[in-house]
Protein backbone atom coordinates (compact mmCIF):
# COMPACT_ATOMS: atom_id res chain seq x y z
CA UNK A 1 -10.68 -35.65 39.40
CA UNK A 2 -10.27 -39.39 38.80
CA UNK A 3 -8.24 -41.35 41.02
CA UNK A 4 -5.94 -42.39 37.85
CA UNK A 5 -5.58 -38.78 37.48
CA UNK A 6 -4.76 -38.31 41.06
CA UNK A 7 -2.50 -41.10 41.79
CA UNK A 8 -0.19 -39.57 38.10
CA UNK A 9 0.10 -36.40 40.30
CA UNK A 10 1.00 -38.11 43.66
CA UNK A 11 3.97 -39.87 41.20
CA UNK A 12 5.46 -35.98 39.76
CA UNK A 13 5.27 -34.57 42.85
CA UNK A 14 7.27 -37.62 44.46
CA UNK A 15 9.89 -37.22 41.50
CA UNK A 16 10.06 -33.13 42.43
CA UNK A 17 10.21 -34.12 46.11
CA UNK A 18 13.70 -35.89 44.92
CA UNK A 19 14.95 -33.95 41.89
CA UNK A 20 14.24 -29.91 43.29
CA UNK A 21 16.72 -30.88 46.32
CA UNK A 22 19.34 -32.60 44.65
CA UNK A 23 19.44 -30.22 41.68
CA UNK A 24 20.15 -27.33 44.36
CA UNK A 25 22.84 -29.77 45.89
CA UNK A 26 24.32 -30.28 42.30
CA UNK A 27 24.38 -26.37 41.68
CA UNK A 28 25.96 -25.59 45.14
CA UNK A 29 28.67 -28.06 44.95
CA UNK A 30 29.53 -26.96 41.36
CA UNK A 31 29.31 -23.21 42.28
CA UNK A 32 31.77 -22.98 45.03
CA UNK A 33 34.33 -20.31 44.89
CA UNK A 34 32.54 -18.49 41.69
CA UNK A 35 30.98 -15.02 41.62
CA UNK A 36 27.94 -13.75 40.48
CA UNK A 37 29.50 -12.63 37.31
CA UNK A 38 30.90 -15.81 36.74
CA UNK A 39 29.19 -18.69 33.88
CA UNK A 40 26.39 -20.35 35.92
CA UNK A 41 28.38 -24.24 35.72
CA UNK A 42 26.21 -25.63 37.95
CA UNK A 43 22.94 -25.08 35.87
CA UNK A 44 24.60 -26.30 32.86
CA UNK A 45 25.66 -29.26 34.63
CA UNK A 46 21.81 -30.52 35.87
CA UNK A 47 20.76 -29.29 32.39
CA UNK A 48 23.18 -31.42 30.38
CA UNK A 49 23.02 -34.29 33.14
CA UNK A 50 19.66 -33.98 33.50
CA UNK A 51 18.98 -34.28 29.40
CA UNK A 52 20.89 -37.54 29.73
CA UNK A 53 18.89 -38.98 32.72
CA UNK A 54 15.77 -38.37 30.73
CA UNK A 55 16.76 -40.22 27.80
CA UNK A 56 17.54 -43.05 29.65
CA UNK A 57 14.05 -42.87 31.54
CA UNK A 58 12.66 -42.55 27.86
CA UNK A 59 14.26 -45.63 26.28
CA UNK A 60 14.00 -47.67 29.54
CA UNK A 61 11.13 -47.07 31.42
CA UNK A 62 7.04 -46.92 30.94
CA UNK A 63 3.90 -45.87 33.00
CA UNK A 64 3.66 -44.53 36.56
CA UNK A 65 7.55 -44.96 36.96
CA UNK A 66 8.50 -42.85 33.75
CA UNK A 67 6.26 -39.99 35.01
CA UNK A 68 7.80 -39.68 38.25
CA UNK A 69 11.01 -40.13 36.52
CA UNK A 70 10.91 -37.94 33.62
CA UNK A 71 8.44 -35.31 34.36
CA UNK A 72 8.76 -34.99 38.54
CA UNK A 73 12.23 -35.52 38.88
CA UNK A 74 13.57 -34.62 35.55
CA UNK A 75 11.59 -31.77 35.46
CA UNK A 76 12.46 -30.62 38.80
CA UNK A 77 16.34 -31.17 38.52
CA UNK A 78 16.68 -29.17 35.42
CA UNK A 79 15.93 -25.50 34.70
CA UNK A 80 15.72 -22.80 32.60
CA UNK A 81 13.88 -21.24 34.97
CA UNK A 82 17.93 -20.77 36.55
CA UNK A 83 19.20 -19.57 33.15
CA UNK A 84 16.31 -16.28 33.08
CA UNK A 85 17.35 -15.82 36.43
CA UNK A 86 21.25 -16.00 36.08
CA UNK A 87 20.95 -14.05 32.34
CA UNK A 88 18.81 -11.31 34.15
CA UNK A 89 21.29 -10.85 36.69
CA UNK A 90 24.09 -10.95 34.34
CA UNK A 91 22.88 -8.38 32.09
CA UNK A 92 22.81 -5.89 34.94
CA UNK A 93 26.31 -6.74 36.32
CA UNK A 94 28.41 -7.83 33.61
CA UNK A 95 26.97 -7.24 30.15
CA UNK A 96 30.55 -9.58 28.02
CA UNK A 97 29.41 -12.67 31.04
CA UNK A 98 25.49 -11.84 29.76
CA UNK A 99 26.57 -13.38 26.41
CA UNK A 100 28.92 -16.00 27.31
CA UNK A 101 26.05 -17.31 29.23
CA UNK A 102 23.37 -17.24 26.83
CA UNK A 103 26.05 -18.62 23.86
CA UNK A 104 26.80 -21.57 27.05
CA UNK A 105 23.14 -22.08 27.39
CA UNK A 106 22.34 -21.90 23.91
CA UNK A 107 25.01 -24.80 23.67
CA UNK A 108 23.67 -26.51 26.37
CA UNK A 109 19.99 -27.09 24.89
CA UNK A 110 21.70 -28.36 21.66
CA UNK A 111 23.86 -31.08 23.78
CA UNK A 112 20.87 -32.03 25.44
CA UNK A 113 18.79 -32.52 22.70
CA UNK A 114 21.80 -34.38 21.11
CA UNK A 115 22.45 -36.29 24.49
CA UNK A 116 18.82 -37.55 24.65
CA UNK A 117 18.96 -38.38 21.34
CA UNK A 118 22.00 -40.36 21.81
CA UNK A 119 20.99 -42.03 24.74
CA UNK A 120 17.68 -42.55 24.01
CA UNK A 121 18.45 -44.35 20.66
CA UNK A 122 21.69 -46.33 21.94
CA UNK A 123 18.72 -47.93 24.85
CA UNK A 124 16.24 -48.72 22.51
């Protein structure tokens, strides 16, 4: 492996080392006083905020400092990882939350394509 390839790694994993943490942060804080059968808020937040963030790392930034930005720490604060995890749960618990979710999240990956979009070309 090439020390160019090595030193792009060393600058994701320092973005992950910042945006894994602080995305479980965001999702606790937003979370408080819900159930389990409640919409997941909190990973629609870091989604939607997180789909922001990366178009303004996209319109504003270049190199080793847009990879740590956009794929290590963007990458690590959002998740749809969270949303197969919260639908799977829902589905067993509470079939009518099940939907609202995946209607939410379906919403939520067409505001953050539209937020990226909008950032991304108000920046640039």
């Amino acid at each position: 492996m090439s020390s160019l390839m090595m030193t792009s790694y060393l600058w994701v994993a320092l973005g992950a080392v910042i945006g894994a943490p602080l995305r479980y942060l965001v999702e606790s804080l937003a979370n408080r006083n819900r159930s389990l059968t409640d919409f997941p808020r909190g990973l629609f937040m870091v989604n939607v905020v997180g789909s922001a963030l990366a178009g303004i790392v996209i319109a504003g930034t270049s190199g080793n400092l847009r990879l740590m930005l956009l794929v290590g720490f963007c990458g690590a604060f959002t998740t749809f990882s969270g949303f197969g995890w919260a639908a799977t749960r829902l589905w067993s618990e509470a079939r009518r939350m099940f939907w609202i979710t995946v209607l939410g999240m379906t919403a939520s990956c067409v505001l953050a394509f539209y937020i990226m979009w909008s950032v991304t070309s108000l920046l640039q």
